[in-house]
C-alpha atoms as a PDB file:
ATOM      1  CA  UNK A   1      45.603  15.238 -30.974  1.00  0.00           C
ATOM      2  CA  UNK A   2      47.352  11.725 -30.766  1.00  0.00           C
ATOM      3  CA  UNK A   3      50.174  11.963 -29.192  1.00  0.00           C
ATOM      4  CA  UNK A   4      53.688  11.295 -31.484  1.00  0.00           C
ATOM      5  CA  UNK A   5      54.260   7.537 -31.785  1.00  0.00           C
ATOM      6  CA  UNK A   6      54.792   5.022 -34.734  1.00  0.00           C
ATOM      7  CA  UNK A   7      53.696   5.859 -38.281  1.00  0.00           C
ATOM      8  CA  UNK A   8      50.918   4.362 -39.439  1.00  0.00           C
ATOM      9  CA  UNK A   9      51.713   3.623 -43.099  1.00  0.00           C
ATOM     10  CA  UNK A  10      48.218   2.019 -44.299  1.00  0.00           C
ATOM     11  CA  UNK A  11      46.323   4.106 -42.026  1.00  0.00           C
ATOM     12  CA  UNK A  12      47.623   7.439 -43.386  1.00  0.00           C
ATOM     13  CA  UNK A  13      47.144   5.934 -47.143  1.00  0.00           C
ATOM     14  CA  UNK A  14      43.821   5.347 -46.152  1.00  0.00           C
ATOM     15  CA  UNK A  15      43.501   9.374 -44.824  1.00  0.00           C
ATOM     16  CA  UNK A  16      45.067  10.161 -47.924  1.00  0.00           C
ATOM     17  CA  UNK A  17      43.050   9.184 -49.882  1.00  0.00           C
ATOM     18  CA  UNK A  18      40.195   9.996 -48.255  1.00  0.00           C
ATOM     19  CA  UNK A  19      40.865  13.657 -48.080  1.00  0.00           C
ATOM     20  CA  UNK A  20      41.442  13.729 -52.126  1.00  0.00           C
ATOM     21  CA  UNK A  21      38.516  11.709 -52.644  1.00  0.00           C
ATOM     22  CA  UNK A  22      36.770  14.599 -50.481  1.00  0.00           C
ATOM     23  CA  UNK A  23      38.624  17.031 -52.384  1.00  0.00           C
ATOM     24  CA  UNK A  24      37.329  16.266 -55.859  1.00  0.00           C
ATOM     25  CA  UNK A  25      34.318  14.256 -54.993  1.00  0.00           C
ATOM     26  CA  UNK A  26      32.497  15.798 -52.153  1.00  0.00           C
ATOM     27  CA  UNK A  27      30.912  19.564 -51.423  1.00  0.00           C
ATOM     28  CA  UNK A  28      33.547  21.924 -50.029  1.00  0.00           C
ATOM     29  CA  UNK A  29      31.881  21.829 -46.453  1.00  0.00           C
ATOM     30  CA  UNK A  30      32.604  18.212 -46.703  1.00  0.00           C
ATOM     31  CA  UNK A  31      35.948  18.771 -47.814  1.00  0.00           C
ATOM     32  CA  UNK A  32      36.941  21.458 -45.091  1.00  0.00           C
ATOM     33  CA  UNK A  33      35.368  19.335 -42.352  1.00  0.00           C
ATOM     34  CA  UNK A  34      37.483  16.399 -43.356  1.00  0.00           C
ATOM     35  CA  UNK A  35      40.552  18.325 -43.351  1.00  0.00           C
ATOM     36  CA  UNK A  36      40.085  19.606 -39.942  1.00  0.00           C
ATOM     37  CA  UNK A  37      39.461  16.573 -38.658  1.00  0.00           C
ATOM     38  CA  UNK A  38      42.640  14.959 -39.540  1.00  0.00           C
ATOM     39  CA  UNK A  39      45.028  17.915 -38.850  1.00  0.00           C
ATOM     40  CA  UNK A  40      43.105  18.151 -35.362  1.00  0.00           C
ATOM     41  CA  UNK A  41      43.458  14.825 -34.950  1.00  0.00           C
ATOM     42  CA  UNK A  42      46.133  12.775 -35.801  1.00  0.00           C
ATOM     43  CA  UNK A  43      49.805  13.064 -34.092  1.00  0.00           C
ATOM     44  CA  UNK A  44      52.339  15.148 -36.280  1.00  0.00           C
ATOM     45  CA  UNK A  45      54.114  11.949 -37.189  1.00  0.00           C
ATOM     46  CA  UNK A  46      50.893  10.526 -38.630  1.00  0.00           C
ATOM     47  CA  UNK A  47      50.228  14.184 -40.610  1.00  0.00           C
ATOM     48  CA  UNK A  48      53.755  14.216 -42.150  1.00  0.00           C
ATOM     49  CA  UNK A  49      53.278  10.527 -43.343  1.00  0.00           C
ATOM     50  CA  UNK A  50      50.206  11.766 -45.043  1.00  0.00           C
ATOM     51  CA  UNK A  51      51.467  14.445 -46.117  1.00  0.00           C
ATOM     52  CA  UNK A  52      54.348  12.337 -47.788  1.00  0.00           C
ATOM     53  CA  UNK A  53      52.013  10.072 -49.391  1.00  0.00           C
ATOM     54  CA  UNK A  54      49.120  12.375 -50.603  1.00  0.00           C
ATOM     55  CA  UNK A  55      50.901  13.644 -53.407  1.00  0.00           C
ATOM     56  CA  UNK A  56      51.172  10.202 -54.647  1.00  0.00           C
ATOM     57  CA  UNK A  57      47.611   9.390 -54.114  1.00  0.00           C
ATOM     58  CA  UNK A  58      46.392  13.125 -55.405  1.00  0.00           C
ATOM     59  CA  UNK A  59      48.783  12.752 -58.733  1.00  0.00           C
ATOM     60  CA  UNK A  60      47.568  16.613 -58.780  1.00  0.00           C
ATOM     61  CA  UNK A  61      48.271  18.333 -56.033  1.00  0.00           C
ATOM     62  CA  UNK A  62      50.454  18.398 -52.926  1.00  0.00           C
ATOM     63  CA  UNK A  63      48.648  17.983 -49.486  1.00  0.00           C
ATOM     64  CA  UNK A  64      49.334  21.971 -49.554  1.00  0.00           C
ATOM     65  CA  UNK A  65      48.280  22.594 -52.533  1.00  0.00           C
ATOM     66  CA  UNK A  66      45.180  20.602 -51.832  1.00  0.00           C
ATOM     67  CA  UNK A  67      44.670  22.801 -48.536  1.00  0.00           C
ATOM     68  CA  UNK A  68      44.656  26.054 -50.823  1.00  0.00           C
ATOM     69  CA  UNK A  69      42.202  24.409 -53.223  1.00  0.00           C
ATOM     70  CA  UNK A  70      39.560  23.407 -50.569  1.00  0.00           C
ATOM     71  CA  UNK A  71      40.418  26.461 -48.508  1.00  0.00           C
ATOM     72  CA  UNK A  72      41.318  29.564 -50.510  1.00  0.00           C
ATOM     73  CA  UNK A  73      43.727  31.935 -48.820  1.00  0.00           C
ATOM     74  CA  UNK A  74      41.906  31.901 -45.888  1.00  0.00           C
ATOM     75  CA  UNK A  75      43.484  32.317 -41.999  1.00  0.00           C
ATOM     76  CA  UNK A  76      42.087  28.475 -42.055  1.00  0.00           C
ATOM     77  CA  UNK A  77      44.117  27.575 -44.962  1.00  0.00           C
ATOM     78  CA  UNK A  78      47.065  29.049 -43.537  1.00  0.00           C
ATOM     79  CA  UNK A  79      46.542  27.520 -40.233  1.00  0.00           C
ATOM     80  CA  UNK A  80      46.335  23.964 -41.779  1.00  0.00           C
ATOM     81  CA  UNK A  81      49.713  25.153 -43.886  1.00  0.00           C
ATOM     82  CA  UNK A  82      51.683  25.876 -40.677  1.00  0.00           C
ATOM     83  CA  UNK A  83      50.230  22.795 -39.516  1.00  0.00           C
ATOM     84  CA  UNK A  84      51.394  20.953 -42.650  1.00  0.00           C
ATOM     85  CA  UNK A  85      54.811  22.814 -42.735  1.00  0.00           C
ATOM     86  CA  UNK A  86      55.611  22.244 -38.940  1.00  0.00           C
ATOM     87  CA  UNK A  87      54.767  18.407 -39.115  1.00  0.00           C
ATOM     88  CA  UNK A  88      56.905  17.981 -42.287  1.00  0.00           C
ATOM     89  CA  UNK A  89      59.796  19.854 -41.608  1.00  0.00           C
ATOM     90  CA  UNK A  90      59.840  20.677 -38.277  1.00  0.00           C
ATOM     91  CA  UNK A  91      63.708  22.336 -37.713  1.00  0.00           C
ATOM     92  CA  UNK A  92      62.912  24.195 -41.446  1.00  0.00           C
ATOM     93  CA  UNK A  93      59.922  25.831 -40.053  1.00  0.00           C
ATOM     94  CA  UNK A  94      61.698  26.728 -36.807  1.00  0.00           C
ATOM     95  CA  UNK A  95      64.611  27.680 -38.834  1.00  0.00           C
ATOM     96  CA  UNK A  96      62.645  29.832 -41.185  1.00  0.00           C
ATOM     97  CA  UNK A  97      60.912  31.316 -38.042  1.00  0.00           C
ATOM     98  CA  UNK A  98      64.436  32.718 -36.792  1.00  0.00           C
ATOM     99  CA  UNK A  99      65.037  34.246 -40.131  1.00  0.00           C
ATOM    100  CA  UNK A 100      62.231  36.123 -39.990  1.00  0.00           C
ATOM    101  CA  UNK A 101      62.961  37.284 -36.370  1.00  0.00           C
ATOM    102  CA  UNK A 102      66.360  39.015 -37.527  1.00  0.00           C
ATOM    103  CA  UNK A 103      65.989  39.341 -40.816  1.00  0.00           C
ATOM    104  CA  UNK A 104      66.441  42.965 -42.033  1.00  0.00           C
ATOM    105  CA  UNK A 105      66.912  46.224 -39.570  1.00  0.00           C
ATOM    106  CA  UNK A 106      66.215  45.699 -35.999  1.00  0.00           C
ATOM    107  CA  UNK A 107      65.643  42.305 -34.370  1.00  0.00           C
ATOM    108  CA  UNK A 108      62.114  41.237 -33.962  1.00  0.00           C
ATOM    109  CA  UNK A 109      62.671  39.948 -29.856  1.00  0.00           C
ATOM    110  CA  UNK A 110      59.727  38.616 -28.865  1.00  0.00           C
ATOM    111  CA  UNK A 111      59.887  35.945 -32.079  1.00  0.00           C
ATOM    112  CA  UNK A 112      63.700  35.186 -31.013  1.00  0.00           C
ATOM    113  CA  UNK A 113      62.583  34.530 -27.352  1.00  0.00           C
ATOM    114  CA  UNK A 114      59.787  32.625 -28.249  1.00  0.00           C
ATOM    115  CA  UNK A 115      61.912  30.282 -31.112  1.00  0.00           C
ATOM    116  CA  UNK A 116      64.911  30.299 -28.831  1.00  0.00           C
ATOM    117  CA  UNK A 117      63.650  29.259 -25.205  1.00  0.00           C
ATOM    118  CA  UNK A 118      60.747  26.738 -26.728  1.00  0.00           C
ATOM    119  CA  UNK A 119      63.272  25.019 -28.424  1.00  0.00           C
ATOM    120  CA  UNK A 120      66.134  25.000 -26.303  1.00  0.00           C
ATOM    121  CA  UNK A 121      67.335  21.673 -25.090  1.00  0.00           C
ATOM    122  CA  UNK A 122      64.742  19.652 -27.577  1.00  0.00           C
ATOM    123  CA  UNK A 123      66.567  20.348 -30.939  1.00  0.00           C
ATOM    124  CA  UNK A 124      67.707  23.823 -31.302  1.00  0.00           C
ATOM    125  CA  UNK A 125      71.382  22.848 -32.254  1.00  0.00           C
ATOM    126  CA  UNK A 126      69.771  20.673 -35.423  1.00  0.00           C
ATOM    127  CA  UNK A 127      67.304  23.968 -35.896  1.00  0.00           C
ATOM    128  CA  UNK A 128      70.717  25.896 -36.109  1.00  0.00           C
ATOM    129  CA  UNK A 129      72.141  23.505 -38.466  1.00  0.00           C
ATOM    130  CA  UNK A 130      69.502  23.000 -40.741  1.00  0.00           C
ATOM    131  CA  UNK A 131      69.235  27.679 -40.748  1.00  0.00           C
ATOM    132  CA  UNK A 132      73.292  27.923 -41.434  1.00  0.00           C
ATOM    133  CA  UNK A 133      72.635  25.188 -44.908  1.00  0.00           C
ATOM    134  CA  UNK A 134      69.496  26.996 -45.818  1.00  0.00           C
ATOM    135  CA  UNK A 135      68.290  29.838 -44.837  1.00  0.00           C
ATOM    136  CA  UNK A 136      71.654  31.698 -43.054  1.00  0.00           C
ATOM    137  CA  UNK A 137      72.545  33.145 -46.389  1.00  0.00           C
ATOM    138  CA  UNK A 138      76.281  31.553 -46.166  1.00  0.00           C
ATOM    139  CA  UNK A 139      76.583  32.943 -42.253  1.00  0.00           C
ATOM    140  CA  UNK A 140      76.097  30.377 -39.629  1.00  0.00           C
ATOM    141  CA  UNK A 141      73.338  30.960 -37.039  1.00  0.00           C
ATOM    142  CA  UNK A 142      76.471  31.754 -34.813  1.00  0.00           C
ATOM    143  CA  UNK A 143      77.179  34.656 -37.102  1.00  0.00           C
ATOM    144  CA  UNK A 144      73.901  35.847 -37.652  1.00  0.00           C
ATOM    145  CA  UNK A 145      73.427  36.203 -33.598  1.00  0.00           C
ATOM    146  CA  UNK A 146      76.276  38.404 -33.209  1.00  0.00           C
ATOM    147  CA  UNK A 147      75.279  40.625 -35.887  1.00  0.00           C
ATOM    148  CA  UNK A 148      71.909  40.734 -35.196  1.00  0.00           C
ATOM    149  CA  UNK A 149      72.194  41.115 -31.314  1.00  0.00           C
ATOM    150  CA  UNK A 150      74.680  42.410 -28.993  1.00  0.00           C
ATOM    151  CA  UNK A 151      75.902  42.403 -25.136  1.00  0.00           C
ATOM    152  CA  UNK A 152      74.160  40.138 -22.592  1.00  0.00           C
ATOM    153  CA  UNK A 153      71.516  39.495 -24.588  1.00  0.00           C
ATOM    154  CA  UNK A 154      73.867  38.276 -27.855  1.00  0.00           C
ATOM    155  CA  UNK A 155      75.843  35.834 -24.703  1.00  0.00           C
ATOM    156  CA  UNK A 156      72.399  34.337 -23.616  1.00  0.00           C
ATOM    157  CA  UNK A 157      71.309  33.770 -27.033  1.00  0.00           C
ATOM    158  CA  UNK A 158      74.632  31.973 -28.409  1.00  0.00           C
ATOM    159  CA  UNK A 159      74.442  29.851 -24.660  1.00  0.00           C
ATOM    160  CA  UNK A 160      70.912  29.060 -25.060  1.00  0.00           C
ATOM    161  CA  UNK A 161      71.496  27.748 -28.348  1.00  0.00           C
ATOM    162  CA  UNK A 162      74.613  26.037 -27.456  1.00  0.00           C
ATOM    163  CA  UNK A 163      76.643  27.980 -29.761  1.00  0.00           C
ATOM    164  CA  UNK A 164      79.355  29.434 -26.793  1.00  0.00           C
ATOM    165  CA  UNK A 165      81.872  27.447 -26.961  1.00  0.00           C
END
C-alpha cells in the first residue's frame, strides 16, 4: 500500500473511472481484479478521494454499492467495504466499532482493548467525539464507559481515552 500522503485529485478520477468502466464494461473477473488492485494499492487518502468522486463518475452507484454489485455479499465484498468505510470515515468506523463492543448485556473486551489501545494517543479523543454526536445514543462515550465497565478496568479505560479529568 502507498503510504498516506497528498491526494491525488486527477489520478483518483482517473481510478474512478476506471473501476466503473470495469464495472459495466468488462467480465466480472476483470472487474474484481481491478478492485483489488486499487484497494491493495493505493494509500487510504487516495481510496477516500476515490471513493468521494466515484459516485460522481458512476451517476449509479456509490463506490460501495459498486463493490456489492461486482462482488455479491461475499467475505471479499465485505473486506473491500471495511476497507471503503475505514478510509472514508475513519473515527465513524472506529466509533461504530466501540458501539458494538458495549452495546447490549455484557461488554465485548477483547473489541474494547483492541479499539481502545490501537487508537490511543493517534485520535481516540476525536473517535470519542464523533461516538457521543452519533452513535452514543445521547450519552457521551464518558457515560457509556462507566455504565458499561466498572473498577480498575472502567479508570484505565476513561485514562486511556483521555476522558479522566
Amino acid at each position: 500500500r502507498q503510504p498516506n500522503g497528498p491526494v491525488d485529485e486527477q489520478l483518483a478520477k482517473i481510478d474512478a473511472e476506471v473501476l466503473n468502466r470495469y464495472l459495466t464494461q468488462e467480465k466480472e473477473s476483470a472487474a474484481k481484479e481491478k478492485f483489488v488492485e486499487v484497494f491493495t494499492q493505493e494509500s487510504w487518502v487516495q481510496i477516500r478521494a476515490i471513493s468521494g468522486i466515484f459516485q460522481d463518475v458512476s451517476k449509479k452507484y456509490t463506490l460501495n454499492g459498486a463493490i456489492k454489485k461486482a462482488f455479491g455479499d461475499g467475505d471479499t465484498s465485505k473486506a473491500l467495504q471495511t476497507i471503503d468505510e475505514f478510509a472514508s470515515q475513519p473515527y465513524d468506523y472506529w466509533a461504530k466499532k466501540l458501539r458494538a463492543a458495549m452495546k447490549g448485556m455484557g461488554t465485548d473486551d477483547e473489541a474494547m482493548r483492541r479499539v481502545i489501545i490501537s487508537r490511543a494517543e493517534i485520535d481516540l479523543r476525536d473517535i470519542g467525539i464523533v461516538f457521543g454526536q452519533r452513535y452514543g445514543d445521547g450519552k457521551t462515550l464518558n457515560k457509556w464507559i462507566k455504565d458499561d465497565l466498572g473498577g480498575d478496568y472502567e479508570k484505565l479505560a476513561l485514562a486511556v481515552c483521555g476522558l479522566d479529568d
